[in-house]
Structures are given as structure tokens and as C-alpha cells.
PDB file of N, CA and C in Angstrom:
ATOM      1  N   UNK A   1     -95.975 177.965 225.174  1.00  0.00           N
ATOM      2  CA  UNK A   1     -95.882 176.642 225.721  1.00  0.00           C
ATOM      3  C   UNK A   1     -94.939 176.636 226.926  1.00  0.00           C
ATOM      4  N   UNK A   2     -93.592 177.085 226.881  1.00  0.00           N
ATOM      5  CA  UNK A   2     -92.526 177.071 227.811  1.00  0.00           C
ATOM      6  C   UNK A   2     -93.067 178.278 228.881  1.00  0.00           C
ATOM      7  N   UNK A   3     -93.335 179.101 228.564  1.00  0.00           N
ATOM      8  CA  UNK A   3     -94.302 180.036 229.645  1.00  0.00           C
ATOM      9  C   UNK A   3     -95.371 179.888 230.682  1.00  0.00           C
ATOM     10  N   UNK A   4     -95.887 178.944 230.032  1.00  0.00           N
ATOM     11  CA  UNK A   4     -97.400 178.422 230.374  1.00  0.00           C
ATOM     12  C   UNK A   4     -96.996 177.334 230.951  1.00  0.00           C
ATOM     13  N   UNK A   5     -96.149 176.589 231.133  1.00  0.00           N
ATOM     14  CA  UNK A   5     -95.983 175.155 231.886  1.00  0.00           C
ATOM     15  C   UNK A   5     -95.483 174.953 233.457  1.00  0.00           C
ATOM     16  N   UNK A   6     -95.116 175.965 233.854  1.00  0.00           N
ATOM     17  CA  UNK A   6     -94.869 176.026 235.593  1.00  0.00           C
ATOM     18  C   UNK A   6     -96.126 175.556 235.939  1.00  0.00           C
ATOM     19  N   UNK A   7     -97.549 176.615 235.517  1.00  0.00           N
ATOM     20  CA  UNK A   7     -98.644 176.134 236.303  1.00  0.00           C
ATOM     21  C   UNK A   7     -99.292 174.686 235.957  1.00  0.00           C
ATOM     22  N   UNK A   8     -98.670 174.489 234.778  1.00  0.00           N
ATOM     23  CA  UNK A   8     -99.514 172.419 234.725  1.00  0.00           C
ATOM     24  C   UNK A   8     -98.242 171.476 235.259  1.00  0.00           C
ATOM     25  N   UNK A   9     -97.262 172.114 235.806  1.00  0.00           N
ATOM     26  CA  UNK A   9     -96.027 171.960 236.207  1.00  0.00           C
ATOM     27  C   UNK A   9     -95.301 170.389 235.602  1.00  0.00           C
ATOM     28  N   UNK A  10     -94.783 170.786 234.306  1.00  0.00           N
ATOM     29  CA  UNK A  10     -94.519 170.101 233.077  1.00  0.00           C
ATOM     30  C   UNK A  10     -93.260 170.603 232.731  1.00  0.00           C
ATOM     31  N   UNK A  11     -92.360 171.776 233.109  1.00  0.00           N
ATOM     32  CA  UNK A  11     -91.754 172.357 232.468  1.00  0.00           C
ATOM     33  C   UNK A  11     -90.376 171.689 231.843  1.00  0.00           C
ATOM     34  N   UNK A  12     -90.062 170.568 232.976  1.00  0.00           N
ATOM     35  CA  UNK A  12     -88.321 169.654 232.565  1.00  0.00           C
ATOM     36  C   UNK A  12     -89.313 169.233 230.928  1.00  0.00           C
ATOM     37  N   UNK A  13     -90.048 168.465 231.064  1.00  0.00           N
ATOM     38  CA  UNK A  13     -90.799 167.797 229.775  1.00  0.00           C
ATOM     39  C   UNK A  13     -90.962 168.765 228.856  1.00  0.00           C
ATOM     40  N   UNK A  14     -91.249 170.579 228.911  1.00  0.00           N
ATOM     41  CA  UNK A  14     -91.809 171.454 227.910  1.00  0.00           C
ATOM     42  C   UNK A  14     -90.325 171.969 227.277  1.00  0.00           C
ATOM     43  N   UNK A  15     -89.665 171.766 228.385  1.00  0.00           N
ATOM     44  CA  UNK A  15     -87.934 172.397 227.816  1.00  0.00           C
ATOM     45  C   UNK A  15     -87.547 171.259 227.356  1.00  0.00           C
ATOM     46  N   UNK A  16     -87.459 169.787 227.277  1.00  0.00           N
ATOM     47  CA  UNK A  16     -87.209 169.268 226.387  1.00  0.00           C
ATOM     48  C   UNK A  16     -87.778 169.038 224.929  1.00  0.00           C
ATOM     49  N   UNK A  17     -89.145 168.893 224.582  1.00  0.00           N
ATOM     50  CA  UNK A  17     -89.842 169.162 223.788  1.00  0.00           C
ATOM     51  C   UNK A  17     -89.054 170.553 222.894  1.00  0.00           C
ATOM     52  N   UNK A  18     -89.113 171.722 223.103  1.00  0.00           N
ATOM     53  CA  UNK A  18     -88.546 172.434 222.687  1.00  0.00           C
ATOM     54  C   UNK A  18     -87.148 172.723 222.169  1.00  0.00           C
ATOM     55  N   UNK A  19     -86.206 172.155 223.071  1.00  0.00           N
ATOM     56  CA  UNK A  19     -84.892 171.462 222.366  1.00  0.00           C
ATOM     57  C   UNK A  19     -85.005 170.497 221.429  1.00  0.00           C
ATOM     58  N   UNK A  20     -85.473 169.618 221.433  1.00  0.00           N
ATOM     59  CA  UNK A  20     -85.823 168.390 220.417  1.00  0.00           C
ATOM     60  C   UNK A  20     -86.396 168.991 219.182  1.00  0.00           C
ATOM     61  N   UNK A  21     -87.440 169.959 219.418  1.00  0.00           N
ATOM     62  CA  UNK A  21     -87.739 170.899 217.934  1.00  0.00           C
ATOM     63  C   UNK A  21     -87.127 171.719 217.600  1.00  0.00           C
ATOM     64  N   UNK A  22     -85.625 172.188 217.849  1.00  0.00           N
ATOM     65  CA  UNK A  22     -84.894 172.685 217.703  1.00  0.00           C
ATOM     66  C   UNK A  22     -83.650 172.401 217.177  1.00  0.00           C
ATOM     67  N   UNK A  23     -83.671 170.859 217.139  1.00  0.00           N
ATOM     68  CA  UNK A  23     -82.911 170.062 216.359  1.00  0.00           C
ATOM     69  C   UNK A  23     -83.084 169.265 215.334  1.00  0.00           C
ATOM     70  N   UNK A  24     -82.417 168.931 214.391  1.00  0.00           N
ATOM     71  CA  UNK A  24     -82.717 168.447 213.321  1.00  0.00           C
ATOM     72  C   UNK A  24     -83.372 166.820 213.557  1.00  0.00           C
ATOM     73  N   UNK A  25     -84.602 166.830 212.826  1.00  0.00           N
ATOM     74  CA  UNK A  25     -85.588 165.503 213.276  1.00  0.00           C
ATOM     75  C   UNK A  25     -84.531 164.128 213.708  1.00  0.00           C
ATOM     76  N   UNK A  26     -84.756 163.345 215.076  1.00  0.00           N
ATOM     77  CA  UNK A  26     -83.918 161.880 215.127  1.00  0.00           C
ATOM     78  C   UNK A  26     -84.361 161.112 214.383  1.00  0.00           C
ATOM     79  N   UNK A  27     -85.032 161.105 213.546  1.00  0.00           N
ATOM     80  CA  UNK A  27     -85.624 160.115 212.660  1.00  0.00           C
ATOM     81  C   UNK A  27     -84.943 159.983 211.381  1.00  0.00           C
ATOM     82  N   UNK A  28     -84.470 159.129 211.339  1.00  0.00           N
ATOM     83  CA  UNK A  28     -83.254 158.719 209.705  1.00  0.00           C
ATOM     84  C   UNK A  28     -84.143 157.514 208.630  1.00  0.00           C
ATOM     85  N   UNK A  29     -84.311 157.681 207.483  1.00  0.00           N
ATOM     86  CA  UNK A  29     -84.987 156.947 206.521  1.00  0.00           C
ATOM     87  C   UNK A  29     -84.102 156.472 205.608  1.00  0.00           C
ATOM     88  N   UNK A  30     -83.024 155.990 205.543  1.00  0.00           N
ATOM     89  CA  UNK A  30     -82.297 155.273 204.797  1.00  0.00           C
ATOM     90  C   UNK A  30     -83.265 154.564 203.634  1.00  0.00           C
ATOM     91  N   UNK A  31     -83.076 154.615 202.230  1.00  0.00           N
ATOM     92  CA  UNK A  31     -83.758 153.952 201.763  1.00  0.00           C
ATOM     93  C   UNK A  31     -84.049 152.569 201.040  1.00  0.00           C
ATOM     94  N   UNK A  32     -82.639 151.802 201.911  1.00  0.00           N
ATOM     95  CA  UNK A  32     -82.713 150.566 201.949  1.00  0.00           C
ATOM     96  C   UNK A  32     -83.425 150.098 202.948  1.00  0.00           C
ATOM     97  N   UNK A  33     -83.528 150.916 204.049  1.00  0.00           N
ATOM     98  CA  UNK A  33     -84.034 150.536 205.260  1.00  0.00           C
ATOM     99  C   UNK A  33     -85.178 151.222 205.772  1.00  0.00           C
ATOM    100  N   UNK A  34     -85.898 151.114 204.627  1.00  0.00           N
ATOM    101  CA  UNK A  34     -87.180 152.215 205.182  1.00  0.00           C
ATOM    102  C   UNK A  34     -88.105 151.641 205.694  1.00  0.00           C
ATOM    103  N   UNK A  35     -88.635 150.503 205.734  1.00  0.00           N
ATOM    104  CA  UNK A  35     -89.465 149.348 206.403  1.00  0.00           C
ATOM    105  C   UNK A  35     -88.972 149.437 208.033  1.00  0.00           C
ATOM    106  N   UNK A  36     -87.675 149.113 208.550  1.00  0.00           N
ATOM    107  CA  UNK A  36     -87.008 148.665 209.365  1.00  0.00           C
ATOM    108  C   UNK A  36     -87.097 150.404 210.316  1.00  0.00           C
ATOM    109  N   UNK A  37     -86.885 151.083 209.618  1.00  0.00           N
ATOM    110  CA  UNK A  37     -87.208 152.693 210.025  1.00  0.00           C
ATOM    111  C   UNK A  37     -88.091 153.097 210.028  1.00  0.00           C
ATOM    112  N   UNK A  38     -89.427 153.124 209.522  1.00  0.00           N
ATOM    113  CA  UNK A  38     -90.588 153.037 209.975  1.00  0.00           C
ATOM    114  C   UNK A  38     -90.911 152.416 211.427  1.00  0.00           C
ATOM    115  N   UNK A  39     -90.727 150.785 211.291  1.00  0.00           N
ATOM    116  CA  UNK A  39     -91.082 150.592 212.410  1.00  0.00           C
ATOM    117  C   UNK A  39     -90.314 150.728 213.756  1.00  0.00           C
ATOM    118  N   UNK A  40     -88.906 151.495 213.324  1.00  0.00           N
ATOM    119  CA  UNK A  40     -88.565 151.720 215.033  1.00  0.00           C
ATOM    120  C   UNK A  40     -89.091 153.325 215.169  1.00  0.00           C
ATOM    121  N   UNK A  41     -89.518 153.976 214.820  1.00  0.00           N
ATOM    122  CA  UNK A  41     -90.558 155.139 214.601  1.00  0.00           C
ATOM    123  C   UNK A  41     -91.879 154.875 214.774  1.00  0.00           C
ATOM    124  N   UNK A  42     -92.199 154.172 214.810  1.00  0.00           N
ATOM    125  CA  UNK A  42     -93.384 153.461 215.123  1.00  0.00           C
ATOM    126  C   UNK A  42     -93.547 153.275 216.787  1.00  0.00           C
ATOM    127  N   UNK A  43     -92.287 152.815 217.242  1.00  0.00           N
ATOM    128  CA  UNK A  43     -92.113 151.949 218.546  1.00  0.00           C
ATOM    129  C   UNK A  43     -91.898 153.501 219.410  1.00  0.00           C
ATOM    130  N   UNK A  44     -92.102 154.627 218.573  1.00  0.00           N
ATOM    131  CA  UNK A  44     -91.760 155.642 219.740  1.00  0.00           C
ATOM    132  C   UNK A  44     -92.903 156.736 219.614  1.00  0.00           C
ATOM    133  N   UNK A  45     -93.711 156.503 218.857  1.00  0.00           N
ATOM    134  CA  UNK A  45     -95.414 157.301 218.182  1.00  0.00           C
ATOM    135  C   UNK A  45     -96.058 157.274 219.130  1.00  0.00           C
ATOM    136  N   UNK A  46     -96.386 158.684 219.749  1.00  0.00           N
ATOM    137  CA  UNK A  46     -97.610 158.886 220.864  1.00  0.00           C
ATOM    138  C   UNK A  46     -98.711 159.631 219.799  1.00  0.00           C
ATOM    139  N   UNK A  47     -99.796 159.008 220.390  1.00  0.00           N
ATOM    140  CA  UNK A  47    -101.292 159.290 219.869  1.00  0.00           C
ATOM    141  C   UNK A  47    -101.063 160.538 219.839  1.00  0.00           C
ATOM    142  N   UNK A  48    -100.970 161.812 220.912  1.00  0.00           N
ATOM    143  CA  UNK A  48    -101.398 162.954 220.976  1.00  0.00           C
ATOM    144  C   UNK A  48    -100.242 163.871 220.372  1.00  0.00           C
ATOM    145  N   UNK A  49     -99.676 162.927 218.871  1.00  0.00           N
ATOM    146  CA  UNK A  49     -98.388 164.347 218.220  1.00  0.00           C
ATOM    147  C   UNK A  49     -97.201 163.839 218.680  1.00  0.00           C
ATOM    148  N   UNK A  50     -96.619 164.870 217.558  1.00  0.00           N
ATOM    149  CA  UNK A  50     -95.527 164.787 217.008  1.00  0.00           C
ATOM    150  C   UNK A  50     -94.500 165.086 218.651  1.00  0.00           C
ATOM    151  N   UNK A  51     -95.143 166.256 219.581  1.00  0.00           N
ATOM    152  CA  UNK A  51     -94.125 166.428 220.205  1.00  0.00           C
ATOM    153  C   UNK A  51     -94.209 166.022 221.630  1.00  0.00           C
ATOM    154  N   UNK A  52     -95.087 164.952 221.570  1.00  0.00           N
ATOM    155  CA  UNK A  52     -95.045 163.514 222.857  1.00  0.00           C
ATOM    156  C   UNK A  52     -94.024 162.453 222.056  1.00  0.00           C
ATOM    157  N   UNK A  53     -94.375 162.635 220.140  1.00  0.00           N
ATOM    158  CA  UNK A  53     -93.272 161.741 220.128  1.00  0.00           C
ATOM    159  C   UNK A  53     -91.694 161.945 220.437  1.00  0.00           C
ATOM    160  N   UNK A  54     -91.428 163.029 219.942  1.00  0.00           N
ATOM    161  CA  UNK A  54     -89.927 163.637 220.725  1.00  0.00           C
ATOM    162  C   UNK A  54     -89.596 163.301 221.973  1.00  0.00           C
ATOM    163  N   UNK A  55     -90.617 163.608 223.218  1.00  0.00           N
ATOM    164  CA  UNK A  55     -90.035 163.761 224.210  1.00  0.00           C
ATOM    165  C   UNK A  55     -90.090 162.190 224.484  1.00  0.00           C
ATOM    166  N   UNK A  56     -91.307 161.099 223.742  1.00  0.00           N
ATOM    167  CA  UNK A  56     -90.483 159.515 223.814  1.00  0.00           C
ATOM    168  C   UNK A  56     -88.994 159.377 223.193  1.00  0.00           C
ATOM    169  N   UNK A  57     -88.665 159.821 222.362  1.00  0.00           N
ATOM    170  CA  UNK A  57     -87.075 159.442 222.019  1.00  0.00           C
ATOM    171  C   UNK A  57     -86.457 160.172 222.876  1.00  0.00           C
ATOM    172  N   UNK A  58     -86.574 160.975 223.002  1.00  0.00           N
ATOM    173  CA  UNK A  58     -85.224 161.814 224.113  1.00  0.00           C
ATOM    174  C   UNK A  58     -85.282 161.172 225.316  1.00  0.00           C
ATOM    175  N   UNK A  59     -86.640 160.932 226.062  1.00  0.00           N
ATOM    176  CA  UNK A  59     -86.419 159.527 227.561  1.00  0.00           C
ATOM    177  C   UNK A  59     -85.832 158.807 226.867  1.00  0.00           C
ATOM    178  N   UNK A  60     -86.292 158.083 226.130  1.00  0.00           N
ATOM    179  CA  UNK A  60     -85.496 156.558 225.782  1.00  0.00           C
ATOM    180  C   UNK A  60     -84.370 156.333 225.719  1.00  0.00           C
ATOM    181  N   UNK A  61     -83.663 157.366 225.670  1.00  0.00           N
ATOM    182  CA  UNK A  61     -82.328 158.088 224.868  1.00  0.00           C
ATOM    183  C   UNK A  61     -81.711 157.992 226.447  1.00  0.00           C
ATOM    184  N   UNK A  62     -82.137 159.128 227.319  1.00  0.00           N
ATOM    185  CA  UNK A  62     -82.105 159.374 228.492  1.00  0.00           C
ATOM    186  C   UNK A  62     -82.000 157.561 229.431  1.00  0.00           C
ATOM    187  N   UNK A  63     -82.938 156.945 229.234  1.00  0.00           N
ATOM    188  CA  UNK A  63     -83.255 155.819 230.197  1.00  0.00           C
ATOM    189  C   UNK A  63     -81.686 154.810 229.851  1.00  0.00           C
ATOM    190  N   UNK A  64     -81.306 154.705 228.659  1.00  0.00           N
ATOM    191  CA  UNK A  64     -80.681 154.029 227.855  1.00  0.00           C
ATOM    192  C   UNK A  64     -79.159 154.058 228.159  1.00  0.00           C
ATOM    193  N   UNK A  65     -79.097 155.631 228.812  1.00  0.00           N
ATOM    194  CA  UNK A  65     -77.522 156.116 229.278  1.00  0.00           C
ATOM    195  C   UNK A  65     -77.712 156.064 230.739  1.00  0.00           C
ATOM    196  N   UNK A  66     -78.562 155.707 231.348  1.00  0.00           N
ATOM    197  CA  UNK A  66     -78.377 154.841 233.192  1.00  0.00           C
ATOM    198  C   UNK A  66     -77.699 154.248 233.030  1.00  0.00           C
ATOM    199  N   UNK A  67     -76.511 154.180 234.129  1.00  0.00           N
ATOM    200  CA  UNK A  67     -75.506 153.084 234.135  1.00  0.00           C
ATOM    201  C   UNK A  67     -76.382 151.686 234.675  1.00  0.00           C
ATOM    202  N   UNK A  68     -75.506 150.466 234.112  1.00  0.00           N
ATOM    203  CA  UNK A  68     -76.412 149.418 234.070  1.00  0.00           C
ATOM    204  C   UNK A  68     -77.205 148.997 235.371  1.00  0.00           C
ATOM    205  N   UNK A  69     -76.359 148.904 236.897  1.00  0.00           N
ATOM    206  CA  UNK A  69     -76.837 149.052 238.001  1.00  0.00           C
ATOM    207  C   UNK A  69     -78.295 149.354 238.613  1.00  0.00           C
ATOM    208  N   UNK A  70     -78.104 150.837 238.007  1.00  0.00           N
ATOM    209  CA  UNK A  70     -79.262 151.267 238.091  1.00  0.00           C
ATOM    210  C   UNK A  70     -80.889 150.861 237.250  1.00  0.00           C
ATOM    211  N   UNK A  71     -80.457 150.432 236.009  1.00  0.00           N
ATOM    212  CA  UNK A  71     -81.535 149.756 235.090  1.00  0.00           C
ATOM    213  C   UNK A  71     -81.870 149.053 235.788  1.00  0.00           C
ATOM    214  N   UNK A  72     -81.311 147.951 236.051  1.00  0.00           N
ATOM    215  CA  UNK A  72     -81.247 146.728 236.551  1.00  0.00           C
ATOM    216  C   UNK A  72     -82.168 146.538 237.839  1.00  0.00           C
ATOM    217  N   UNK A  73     -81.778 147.961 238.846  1.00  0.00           N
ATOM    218  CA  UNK A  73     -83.005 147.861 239.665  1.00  0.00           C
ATOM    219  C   UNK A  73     -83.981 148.159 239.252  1.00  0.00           C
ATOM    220  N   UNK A  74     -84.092 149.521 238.496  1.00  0.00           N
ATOM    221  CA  UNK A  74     -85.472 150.074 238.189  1.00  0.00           C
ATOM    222  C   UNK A  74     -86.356 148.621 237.505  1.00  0.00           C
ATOM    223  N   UNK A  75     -85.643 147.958 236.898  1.00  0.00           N
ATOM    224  CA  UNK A  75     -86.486 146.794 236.053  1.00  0.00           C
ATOM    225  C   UNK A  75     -86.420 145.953 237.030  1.00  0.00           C
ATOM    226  N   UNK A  76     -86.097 145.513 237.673  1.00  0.00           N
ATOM    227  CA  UNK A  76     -86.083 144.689 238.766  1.00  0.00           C
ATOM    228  C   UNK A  76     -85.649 143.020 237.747  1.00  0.00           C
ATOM    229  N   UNK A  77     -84.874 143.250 237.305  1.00  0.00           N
ATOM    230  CA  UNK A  77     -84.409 141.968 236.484  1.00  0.00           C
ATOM    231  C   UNK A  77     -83.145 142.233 235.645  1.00  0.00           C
ATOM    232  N   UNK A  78     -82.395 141.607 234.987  1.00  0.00           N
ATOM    233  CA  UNK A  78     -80.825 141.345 234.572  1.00  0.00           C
ATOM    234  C   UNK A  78     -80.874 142.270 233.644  1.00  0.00           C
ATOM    235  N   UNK A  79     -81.625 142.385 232.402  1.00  0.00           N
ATOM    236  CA  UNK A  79     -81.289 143.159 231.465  1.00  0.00           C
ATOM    237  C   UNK A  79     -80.582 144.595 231.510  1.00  0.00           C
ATOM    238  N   UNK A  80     -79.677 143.996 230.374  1.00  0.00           N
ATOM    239  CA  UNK A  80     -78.397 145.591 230.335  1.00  0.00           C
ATOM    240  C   UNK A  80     -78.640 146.704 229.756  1.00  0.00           C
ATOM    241  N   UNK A  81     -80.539 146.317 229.242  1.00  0.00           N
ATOM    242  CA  UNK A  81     -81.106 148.044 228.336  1.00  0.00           C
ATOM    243  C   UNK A  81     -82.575 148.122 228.768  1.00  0.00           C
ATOM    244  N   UNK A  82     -82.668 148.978 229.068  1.00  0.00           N
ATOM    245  CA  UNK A  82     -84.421 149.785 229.397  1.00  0.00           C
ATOM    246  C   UNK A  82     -85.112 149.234 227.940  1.00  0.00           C
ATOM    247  N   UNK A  83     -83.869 149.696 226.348  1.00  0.00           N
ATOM    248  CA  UNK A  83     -85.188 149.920 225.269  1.00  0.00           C
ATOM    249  C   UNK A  83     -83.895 149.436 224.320  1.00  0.00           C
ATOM    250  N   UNK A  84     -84.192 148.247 223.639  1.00  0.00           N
ATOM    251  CA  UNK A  84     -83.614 147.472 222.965  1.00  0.00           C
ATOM    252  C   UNK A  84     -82.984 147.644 221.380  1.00  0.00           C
ATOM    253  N   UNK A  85     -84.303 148.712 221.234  1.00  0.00           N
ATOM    254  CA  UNK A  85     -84.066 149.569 219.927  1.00  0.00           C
ATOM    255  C   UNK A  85     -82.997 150.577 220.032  1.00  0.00           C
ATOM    256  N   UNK A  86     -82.891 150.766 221.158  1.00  0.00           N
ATOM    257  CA  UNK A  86     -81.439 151.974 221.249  1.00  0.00           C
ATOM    258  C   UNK A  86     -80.349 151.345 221.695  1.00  0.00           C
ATOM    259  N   UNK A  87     -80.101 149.980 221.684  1.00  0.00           N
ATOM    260  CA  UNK A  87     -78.718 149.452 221.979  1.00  0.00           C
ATOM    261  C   UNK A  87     -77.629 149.430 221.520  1.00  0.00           C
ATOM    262  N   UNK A  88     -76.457 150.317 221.781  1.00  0.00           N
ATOM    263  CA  UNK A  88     -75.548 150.418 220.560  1.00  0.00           C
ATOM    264  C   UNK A  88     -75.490 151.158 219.600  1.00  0.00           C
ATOM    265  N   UNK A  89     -76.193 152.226 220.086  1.00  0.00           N
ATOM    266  CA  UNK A  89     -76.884 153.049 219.296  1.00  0.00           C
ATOM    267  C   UNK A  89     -76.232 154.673 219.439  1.00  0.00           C
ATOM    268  N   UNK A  90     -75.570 155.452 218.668  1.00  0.00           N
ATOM    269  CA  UNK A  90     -75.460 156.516 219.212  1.00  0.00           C
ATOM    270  C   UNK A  90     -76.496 157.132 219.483  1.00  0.00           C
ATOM    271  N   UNK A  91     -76.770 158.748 219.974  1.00  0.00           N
ATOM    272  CA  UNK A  91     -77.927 159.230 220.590  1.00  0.00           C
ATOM    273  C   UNK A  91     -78.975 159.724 219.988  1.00  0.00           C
ATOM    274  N   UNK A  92     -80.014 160.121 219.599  1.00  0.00           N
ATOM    275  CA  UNK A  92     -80.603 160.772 218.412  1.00  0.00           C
ATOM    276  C   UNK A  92     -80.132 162.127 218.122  1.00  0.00           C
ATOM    277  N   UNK A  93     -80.434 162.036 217.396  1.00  0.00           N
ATOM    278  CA  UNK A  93     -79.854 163.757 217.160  1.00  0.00           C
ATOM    279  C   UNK A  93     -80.435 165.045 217.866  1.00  0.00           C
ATOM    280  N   UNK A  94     -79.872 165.540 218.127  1.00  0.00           N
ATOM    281  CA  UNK A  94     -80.048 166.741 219.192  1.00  0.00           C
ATOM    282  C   UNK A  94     -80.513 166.635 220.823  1.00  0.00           C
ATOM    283  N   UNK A  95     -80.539 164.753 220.948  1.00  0.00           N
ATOM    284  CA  UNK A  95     -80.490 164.265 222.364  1.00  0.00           C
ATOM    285  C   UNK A  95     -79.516 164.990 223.268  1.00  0.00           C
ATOM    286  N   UNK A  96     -78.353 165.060 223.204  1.00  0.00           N
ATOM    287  CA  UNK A  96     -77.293 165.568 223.740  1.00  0.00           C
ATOM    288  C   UNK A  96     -77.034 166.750 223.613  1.00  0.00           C
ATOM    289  N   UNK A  97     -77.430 167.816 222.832  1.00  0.00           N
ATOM    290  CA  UNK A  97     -77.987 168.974 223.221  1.00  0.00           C
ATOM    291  C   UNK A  97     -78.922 169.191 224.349  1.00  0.00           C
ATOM    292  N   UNK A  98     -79.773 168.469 223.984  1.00  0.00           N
ATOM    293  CA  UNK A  98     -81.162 168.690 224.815  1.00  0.00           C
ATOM    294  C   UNK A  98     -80.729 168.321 226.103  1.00  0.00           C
ATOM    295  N   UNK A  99     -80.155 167.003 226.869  1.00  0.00           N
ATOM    296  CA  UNK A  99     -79.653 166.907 227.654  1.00  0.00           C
ATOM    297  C   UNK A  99     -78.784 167.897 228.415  1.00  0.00           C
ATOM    298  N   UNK A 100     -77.580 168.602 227.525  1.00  0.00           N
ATOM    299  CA  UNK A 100     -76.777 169.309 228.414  1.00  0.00           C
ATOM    300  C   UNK A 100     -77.387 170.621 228.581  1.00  0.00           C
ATOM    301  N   UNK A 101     -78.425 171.088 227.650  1.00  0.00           N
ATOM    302  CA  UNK A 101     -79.023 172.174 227.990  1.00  0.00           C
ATOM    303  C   UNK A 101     -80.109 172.035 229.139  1.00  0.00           C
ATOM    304  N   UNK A 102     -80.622 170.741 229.650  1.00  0.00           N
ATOM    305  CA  UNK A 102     -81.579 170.709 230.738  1.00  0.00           C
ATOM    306  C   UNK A 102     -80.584 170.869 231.822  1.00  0.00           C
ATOM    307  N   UNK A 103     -79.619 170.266 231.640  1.00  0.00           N
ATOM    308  CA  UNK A 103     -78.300 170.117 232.928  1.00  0.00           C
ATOM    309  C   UNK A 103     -78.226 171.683 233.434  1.00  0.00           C
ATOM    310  N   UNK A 104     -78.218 172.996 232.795  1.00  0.00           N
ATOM    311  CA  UNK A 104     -77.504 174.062 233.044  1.00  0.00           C
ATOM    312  C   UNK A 104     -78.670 175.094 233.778  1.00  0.00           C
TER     313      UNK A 104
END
């Protein structure tokens, strides 16, 4: 996969994917809160697998730590979060891996 992705030229997206499966799943099931965890797992489910869904939490994750400024333009309106479900939120797990390992 990480070999093969220069030529569909994907690779920032294939090296994250691969960090993200390299870390222990961001998905937490509390089982008071398994309804409520489902559906913010839900809100990040791509049709084509498990590891389009990763690389949605790790953007989201990513979009979420823009300083507000910048949101603000990209949305072209006031709001202080890209994704509402991650507000206040520490990062998913192995986000910040994945991050400082794309950095290097």
C-alpha cells in the first residue's frame, strides 16, 4: 500500500492510514455510553472501510487543532470548530503519533 501510492499520488493519506493502524483503535465503547458511541462512530464511517474511516478521524482531529482564525476563514463564518463532535475533546488515540510522525 505505502509503496504503491506515489504513483496514485496519495501517499500523506497512505502514511497516515498506516499510523492510525498502528495504533490502538480511537474508538472507545463505554458501556454506559454505547448508543452515544456508536453514533459519533457513525458520524466518521466511510462506505469504502475501515481505513477511509481512520483517515476521517485523524482529519477531523487534524481540522479541529487549526487555530481558530484560520477555521473561521476556511468556513467562511464565526464558528470556533470545523467538527463539533471533537470539541473539547482530547485527540484520538494515536492521532498525535500519526501527526508528529507525518511532520518528520
Amino acid at each position: 500500500m505505502l509503496l504503491y501510492s506515489p504513483q496514485l499520488s496519495c501517499s500523506n493519506e497512505i502514511l497516515s492510514v498506516v499510523w492510525m493502524r498502528n495504533t490502538p483503535n480511537p474508538f472507545m465503547r463505554p458501556r454506559e455510553a454505547a448508543k452515544a458511541a456508536d453514533e459519533a462512530k457513525a458520524r466518521f464511517q466511510h462506505v469504502d472501510g475501515d481505513h477511509l474511516t481512520l483517515l476521517n478521524v485523524y482529519h477531523a482531529w487534524k481540522n479541529n487543532q487549526a487555530p481558530a482564525s484560520r477555521r473561521k476563514r476556511e468556513e467562511g463564518g464565526p464558528s470556533p470548530s470545523r467538527n463539533p463532535t471533537l470539541e473539547n475533546r482530547s485527540p484520538p488515540r494515536g492521532a498525535t503519533t500519526t501527526s508528529s510522525t507525518r511532520a518528520r
